[in-house]
Protein backbone atom coordinates (compact mmCIF):
# COMPACT_ATOMS: atom_id res chain seq x y z
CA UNK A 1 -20.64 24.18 29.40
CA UNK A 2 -17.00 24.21 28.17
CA UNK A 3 -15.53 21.70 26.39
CA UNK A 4 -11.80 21.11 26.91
CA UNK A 5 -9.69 21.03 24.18
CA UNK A 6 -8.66 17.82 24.25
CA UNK A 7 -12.42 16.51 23.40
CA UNK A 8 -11.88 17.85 20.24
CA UNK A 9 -8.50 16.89 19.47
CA UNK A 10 -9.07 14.96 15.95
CA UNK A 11 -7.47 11.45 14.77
CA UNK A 12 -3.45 12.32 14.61
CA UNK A 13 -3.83 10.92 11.09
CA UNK A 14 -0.45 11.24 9.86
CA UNK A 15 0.95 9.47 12.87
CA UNK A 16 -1.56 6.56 12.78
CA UNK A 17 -0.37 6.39 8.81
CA UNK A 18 3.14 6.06 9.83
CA UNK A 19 2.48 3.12 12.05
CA UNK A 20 0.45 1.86 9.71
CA UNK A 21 3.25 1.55 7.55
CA UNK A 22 5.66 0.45 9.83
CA UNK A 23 2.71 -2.36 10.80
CA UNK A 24 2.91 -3.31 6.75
CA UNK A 25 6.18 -3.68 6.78
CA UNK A 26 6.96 -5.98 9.73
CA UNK A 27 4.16 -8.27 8.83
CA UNK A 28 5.68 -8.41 5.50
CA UNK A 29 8.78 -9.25 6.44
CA UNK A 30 7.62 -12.01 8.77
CA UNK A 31 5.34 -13.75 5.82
CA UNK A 32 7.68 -13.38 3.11
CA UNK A 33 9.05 -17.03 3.49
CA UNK A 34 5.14 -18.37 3.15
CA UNK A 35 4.78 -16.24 -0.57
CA UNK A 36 8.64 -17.37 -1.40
CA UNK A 37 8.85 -20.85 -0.29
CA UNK A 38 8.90 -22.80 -3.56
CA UNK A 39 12.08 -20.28 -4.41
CA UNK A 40 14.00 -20.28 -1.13
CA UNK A 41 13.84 -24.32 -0.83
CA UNK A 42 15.64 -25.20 -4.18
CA UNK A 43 18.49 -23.11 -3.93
CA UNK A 44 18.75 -23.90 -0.11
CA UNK A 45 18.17 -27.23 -0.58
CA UNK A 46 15.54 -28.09 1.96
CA UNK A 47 12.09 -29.15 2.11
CA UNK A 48 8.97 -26.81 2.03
CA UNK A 49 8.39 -27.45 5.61
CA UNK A 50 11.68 -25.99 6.45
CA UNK A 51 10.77 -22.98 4.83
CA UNK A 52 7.85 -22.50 6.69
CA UNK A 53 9.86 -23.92 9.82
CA UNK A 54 11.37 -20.10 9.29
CA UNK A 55 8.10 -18.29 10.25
CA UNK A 56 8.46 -20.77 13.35
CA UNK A 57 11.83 -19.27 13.76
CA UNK A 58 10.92 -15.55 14.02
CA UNK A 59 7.79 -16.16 15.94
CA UNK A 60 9.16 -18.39 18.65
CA UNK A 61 11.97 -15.46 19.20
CA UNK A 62 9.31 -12.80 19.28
CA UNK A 63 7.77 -15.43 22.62
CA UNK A 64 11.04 -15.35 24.10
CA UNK A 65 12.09 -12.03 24.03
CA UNK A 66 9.67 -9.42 23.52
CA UNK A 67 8.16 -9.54 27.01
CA UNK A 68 11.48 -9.54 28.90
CA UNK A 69 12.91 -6.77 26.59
CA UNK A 70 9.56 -4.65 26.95
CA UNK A 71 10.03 -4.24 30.33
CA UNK A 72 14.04 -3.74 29.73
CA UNK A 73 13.57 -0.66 27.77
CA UNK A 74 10.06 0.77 29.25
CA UNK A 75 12.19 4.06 30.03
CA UNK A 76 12.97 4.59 26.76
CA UNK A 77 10.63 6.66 24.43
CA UNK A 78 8.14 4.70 22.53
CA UNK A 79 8.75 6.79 19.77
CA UNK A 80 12.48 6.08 19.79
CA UNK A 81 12.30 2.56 20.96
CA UNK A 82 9.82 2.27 17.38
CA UNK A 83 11.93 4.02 15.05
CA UNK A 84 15.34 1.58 16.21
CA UNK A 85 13.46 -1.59 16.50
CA UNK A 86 12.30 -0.89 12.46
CA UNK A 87 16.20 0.35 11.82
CA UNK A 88 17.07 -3.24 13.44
CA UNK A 89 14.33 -4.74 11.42
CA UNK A 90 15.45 -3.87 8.21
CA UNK A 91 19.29 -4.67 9.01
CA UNK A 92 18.44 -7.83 9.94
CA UNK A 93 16.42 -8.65 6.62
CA UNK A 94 19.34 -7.77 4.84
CA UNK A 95 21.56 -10.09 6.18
CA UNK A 96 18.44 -12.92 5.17
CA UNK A 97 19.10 -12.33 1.53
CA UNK A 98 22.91 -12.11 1.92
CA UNK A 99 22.73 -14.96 3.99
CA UNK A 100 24.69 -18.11 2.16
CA UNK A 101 22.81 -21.18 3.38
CA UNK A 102 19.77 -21.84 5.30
CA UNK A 103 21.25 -22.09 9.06
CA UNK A 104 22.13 -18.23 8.74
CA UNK A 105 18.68 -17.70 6.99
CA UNK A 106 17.59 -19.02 10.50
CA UNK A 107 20.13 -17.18 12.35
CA UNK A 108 19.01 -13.48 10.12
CA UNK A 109 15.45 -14.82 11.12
CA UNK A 110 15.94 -14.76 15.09
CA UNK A 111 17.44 -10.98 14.52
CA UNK A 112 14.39 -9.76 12.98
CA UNK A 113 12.34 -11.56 15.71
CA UNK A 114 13.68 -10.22 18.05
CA UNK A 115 12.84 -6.28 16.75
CA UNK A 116 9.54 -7.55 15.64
CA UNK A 117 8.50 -8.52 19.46
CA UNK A 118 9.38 -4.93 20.49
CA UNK A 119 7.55 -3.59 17.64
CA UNK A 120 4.46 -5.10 18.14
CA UNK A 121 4.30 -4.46 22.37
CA UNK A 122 4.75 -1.09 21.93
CA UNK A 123 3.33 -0.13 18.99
CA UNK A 124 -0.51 -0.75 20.30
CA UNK A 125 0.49 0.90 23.65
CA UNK A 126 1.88 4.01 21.97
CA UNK A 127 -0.97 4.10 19.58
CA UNK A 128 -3.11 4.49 22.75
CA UNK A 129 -1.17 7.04 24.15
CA UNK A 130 -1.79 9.60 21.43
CA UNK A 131 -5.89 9.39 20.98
CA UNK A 132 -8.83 9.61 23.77
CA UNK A 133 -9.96 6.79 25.03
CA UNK A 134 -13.09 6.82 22.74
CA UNK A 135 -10.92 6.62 19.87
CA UNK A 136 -8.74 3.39 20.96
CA UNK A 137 -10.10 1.06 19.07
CA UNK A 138 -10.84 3.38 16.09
CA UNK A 139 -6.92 4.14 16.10
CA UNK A 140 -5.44 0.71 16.51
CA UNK A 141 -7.97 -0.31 13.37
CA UNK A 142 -6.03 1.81 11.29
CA UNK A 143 -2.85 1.15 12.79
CA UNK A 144 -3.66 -2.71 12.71
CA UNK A 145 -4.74 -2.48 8.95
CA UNK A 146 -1.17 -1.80 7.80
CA UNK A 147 -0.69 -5.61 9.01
CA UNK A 148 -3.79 -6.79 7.19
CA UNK A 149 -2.67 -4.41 3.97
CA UNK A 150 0.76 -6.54 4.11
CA UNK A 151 -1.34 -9.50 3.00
CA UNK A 152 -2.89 -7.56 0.23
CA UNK A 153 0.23 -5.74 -1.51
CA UNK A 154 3.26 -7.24 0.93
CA UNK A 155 2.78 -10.97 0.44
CA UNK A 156 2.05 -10.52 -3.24
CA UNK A 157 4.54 -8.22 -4.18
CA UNK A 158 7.59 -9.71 -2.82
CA UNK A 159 6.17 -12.76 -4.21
CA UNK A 160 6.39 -11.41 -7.57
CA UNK A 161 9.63 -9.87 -6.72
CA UNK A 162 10.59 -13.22 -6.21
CA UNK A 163 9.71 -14.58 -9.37
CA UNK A 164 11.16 -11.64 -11.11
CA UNK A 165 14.58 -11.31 -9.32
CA UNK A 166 14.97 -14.03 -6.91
CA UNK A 167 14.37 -14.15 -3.69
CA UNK A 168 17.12 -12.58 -2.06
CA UNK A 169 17.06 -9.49 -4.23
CA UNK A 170 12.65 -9.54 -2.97
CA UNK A 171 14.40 -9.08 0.76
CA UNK A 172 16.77 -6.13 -0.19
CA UNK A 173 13.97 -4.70 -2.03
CA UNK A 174 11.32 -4.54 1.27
CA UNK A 175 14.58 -3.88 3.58
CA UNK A 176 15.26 -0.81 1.64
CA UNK A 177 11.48 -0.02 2.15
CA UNK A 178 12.00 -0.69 5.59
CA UNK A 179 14.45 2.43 6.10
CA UNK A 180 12.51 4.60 4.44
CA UNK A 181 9.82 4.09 6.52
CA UNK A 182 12.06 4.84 9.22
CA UNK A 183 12.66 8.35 8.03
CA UNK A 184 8.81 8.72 7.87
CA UNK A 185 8.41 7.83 11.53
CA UNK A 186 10.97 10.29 12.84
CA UNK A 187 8.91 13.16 10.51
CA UNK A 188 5.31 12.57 11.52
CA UNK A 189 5.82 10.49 15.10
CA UNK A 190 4.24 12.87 17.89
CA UNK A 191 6.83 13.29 20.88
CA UNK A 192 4.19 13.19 23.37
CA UNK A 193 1.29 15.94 24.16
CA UNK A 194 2.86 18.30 26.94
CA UNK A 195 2.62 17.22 30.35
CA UNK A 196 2.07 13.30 29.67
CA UNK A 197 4.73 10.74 29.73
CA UNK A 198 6.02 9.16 26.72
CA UNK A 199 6.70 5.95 27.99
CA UNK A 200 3.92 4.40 29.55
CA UNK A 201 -0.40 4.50 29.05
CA UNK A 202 -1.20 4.72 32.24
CA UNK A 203 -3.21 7.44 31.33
CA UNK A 204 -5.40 5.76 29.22
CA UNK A 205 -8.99 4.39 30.13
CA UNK A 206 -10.41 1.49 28.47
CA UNK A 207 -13.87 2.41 30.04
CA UNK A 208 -15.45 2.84 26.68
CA UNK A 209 -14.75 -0.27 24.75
CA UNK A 210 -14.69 -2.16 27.81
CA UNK A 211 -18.46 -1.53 28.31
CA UNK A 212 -18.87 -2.25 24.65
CA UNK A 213 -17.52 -6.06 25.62
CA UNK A 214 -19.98 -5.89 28.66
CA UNK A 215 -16.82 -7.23 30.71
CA UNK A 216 -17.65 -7.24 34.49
CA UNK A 217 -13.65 -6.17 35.81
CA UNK A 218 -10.33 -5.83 34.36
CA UNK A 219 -7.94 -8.67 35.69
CA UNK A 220 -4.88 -10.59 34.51
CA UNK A 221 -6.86 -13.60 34.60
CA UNK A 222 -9.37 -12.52 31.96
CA UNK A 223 -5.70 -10.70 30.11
CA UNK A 224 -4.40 -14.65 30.10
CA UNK A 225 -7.58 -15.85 29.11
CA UNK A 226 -7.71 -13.48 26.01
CA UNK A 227 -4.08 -14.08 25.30
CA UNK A 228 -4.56 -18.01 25.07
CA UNK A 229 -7.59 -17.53 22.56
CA UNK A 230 -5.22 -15.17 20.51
CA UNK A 231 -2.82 -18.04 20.74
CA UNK A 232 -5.57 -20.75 19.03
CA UNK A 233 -6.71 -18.75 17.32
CA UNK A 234 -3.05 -18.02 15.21
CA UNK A 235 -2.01 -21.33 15.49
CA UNK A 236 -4.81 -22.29 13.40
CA UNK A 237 -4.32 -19.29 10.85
CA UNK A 238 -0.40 -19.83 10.18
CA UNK A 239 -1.07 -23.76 10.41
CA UNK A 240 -2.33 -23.43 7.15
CA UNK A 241 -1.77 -20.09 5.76
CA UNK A 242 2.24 -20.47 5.84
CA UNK A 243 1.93 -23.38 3.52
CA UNK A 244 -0.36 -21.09 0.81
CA UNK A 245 1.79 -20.99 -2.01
CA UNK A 246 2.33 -24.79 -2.48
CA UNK A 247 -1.40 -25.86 -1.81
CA UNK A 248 -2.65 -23.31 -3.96
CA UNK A 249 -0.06 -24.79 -7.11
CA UNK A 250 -0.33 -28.20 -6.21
CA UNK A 251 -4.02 -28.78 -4.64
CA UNK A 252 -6.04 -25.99 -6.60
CA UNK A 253 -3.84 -25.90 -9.62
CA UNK A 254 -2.88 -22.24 -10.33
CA UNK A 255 -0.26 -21.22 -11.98
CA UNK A 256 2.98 -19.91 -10.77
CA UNK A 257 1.79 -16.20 -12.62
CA UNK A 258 -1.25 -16.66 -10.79
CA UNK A 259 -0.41 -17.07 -7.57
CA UNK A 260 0.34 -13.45 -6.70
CA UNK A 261 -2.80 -12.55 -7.88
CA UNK A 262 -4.98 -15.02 -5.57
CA UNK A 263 -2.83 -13.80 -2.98
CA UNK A 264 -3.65 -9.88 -3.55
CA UNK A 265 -7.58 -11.38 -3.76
CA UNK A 266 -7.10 -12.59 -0.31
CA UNK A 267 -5.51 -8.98 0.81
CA UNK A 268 -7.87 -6.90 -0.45
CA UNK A 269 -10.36 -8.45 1.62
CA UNK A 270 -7.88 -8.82 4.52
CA UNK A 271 -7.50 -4.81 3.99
CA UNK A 272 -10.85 -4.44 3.72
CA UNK A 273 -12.17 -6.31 6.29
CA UNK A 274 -9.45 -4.53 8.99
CA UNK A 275 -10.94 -1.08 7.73
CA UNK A 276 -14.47 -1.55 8.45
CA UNK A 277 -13.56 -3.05 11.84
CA UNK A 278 -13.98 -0.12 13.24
CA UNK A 279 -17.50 1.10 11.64
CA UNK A 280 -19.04 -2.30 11.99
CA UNK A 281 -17.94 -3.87 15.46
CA UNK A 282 -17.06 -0.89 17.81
CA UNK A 283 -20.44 -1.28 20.11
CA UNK A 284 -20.65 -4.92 19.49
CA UNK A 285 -16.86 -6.50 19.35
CA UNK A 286 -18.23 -9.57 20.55
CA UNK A 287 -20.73 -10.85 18.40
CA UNK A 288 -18.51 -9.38 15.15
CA UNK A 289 -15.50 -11.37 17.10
CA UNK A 290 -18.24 -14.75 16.65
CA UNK A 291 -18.96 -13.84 12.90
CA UNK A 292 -15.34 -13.06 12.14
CA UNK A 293 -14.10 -16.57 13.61
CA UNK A 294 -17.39 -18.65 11.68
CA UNK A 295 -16.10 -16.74 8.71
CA UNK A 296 -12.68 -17.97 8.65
CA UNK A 297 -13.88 -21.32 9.53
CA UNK A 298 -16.44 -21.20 6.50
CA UNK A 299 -13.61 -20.28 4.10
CA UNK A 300 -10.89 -22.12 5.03
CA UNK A 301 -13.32 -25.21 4.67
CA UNK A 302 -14.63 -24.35 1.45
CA UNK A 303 -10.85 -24.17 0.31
CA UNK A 304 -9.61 -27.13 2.60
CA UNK A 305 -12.72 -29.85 1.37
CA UNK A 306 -13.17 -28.33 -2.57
CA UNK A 307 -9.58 -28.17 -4.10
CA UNK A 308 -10.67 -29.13 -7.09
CA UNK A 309 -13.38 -27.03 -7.98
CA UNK A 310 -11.28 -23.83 -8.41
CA UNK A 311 -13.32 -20.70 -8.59
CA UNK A 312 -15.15 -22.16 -5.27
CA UNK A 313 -12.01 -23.12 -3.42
CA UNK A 314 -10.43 -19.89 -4.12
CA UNK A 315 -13.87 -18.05 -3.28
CA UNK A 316 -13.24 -20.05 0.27
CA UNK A 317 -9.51 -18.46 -0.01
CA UNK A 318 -11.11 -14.88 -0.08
CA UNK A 319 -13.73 -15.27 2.53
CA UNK A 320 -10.70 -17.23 4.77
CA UNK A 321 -9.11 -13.51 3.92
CA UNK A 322 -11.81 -11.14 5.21
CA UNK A 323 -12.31 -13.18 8.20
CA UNK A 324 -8.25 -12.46 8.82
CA UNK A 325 -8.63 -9.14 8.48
CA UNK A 326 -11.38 -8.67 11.14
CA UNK A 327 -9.33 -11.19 13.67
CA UNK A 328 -6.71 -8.84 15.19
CA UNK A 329 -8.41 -5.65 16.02
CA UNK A 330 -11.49 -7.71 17.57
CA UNK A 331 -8.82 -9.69 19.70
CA UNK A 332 -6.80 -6.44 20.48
CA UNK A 333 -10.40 -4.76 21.64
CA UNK A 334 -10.69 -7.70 23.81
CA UNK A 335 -6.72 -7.73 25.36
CA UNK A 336 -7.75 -3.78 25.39
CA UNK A 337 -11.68 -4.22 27.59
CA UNK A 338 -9.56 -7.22 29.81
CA UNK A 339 -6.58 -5.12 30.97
CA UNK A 340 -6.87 -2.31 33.81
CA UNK A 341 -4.91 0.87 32.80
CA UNK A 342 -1.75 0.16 34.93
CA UNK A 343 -1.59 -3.20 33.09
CA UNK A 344 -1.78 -2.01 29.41
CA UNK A 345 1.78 -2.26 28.81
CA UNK A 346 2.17 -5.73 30.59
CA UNK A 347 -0.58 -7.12 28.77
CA UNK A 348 0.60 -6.26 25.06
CA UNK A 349 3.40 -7.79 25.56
CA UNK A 350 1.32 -11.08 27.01
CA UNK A 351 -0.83 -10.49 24.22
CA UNK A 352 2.21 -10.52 21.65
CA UNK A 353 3.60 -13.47 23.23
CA UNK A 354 0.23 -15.32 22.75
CA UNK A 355 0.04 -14.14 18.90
CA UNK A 356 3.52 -15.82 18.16
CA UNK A 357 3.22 -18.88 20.57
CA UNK A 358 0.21 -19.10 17.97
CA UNK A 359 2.42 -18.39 14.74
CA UNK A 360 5.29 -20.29 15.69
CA UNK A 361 2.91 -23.82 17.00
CA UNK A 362 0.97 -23.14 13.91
CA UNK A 363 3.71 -22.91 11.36
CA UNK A 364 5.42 -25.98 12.93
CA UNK A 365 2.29 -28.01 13.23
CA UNK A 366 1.59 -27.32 9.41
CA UNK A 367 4.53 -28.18 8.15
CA UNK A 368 4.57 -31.25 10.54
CA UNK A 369 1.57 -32.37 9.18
CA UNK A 370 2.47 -31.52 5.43
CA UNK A 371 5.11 -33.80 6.00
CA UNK A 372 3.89 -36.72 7.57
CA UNK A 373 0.04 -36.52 5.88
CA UNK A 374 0.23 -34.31 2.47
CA UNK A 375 -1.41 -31.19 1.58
CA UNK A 376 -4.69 -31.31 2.77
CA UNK A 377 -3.81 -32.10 6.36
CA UNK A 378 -2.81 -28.13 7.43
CA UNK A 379 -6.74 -27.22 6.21
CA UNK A 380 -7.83 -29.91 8.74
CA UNK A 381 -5.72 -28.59 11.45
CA UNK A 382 -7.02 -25.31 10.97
CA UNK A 383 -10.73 -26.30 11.20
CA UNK A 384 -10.33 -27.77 14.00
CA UNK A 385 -7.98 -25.21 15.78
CA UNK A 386 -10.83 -22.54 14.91
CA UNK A 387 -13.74 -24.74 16.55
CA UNK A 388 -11.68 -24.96 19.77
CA UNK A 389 -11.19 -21.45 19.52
CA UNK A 390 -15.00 -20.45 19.35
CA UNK A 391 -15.90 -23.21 22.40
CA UNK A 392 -13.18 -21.43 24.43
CA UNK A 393 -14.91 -18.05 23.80
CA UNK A 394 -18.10 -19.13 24.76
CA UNK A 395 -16.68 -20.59 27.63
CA UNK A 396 -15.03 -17.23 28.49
CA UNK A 397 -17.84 -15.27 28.03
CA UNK A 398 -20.14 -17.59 30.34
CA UNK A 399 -17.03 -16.67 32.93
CA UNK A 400 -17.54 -13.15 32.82
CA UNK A 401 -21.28 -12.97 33.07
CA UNK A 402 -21.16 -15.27 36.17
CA UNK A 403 -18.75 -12.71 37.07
CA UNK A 404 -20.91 -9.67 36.41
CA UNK A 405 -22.34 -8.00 39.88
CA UNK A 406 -26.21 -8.64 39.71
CA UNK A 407 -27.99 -5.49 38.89
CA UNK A 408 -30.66 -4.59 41.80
């Protein structure tokens, strides 16, 4: 028996890098006002939970615009459409750190959004386009894990930047980054493999990981369905995780020096966590989706409940971190098992509307609840956002085996 060439067409490595990168750097860039917030609210003279109000900012543009804009520019290139988004991207973090006071902050903020919705629909479509079908998930692990690595060397970094140089020099610093990553994309980024178009994935099956799930049929029912647990499921995460850096110096008492270092704990187990992804969950995303969400629950509990027994709370911190880094590609292998081929584009950008509505709710709700109830009352509303999460799981997988055609 022949086999075609294609079934032995290895991981484009290099490529999956690059986005990799570019994944590291726009997550960066959207959490550096959680790892800078006690140095951006002095000298702008607001309150922590305008700060975080920021994140709000960004994500709530990404809801707005990336879906309409997706299907603006579906002619163009995914490569190309990639490489100018990230040029955008970076311009528009400069003009953060030149920015005077903190209603152009905002304004800088919506700019970036607005590249960072196009990012993120196309760069999980595009990632699909150049690997079989058995190596989806496989691919967007790695691709995903440049996100997850932003929380182990991004966050911390340009939080020590911070402290070093101040926090606008921090955003000049990871825009120049930015760029440079741009140049890597247009060196490494695969045009397209002859004869297959570059600007859709209809030619991609989800057959493999979809039997993995067990899911009976691909609808935009069970797309929405996925896309509104993705939505709890952030809205918990950035309810408390955008407000970090003051409950870790206030409630568990580091130190200023120390808080880039608890941060980088909870990355490298973010980082790690997104790499095994693939090794540990790709026959059984489901029941590693369960363990993932208990985990984050169990952490951010431990941290939430025991502030003042340090080395457990920030044990809870680190846990709360590997849980994080599991999240995304178990929700993505979902979006990717619930979505027919001729929907894939449609329903990344669904499914990066749903990650924002979740990031922008979550970082308002925290800092609504900082506010009005103190520090402790962000843990609580993540608890509880992560137990609704797990009932409406259950609840969707009871829908799909009623669903499933009775075996005879």
């Amino acid at each position: 028996m022949n086999i075609s060439p294609d079934t032995k067409r290895p991981l484009p490595m290099l490529a999956l890098i690059a986005l990799a990168t570019a994944s590291f750097m726009s997550i960066t860039i959207e959490m550096m006002p959680s790892g800078l917030m006690h140095l951006m609210a002095p000298e702008l003279q607001v309150q922590h939970s305008d700060i975080g109000n920021l994140v709000s900012v960004f994500a709530l543009t990404v809801v707005l615009t990336s879906t309409p804009l997706v299907l603006l520019l579906s002619r163009i290139p995914k490569r190309t459409l990639l490489v100018v988004v990230l040029t955008i991207f970076s311009i528009g973090t400069v003009f953060t750190a030149l920015a005077p006071n903190y209603a152009l902050v905002a304004v800088s903020r919506v700019v970036t959004g607005v590249a960072h919705g196009v990012f993120w629909a196309t760069v999980t479509a595009y990632t699909a386009t150049i690997v079989r079908p058995e190596q989806v998930m496989k691919a967007v692990s790695i691709t995903g894990g440049g996100g997850s690595l932003a929380f182990v060397l991004g966050v911390p970094i340009s939080t020590s930047l911070g402290q070093w140089l101040g926090w606008r020099a921090a955003f000049i610093a990871v825009a120049a980054g930015c760029l440079v990553v741009v140049l890597i994309l247009l060196a490494v980024l695969p045009k397209g493999r002859p004869g297959e178009p570059t600007v859709t994935t209809g030619a991609i099956d989800t057959e493999a990981v979809a039997n993995a799930l067990q899911g009976p049929q691909h609808s935009l029912r069970m797309v929405t369905l996925v896309c509104i647990l993705t939505a709890i499921v952030m809205c918990g995460q950035y309810s408390f995780y955008s407000y970090n850096a003051p409950y870790l110096l206030q409630e568990v008492a580091i130190t200023e020096a120390q808080l880039p270092v608890v941060q980088f704990g909870y990355g490298i187990a973010s980082a790690l966590a997104a790499t095994a992804t693939g090794m540990l969950f790709t026959s059984r995303p489901k029941s590693g989706w369960y363990f993932t969400a208990v985990l984050m629950l169990a952490g951010g509990a431990v941290l939430t409940l025991f502030p003042g027994m340090q080395p457990v709370a920030l044990t809870g911190f680190v846990l709360w971190g590997a849980g994080m880094g599991f999240m995304p590609v178990l929700l993505q292998a979902r979006l990717l098992a619930a979505a027919s081929a001729r929907q894939r584009d449609l329903a990344a950008a669904l499914y990066n509307t749903g990650f924002n509505i979740g990031i922008a709710s979550g970082s308002y709700l925290g800092g609504l609840l900082l506010t009005s109830f103190g520090m402790r009352a962000p843990g609580t509303a993540f608890m509880a956002l992560l137990v609704l999460a797990i009932a409406l799981s259950i609840a969707i997988d009871w829908r799909q085996r009623k669903a499933a055609p009775t075996a005879v």
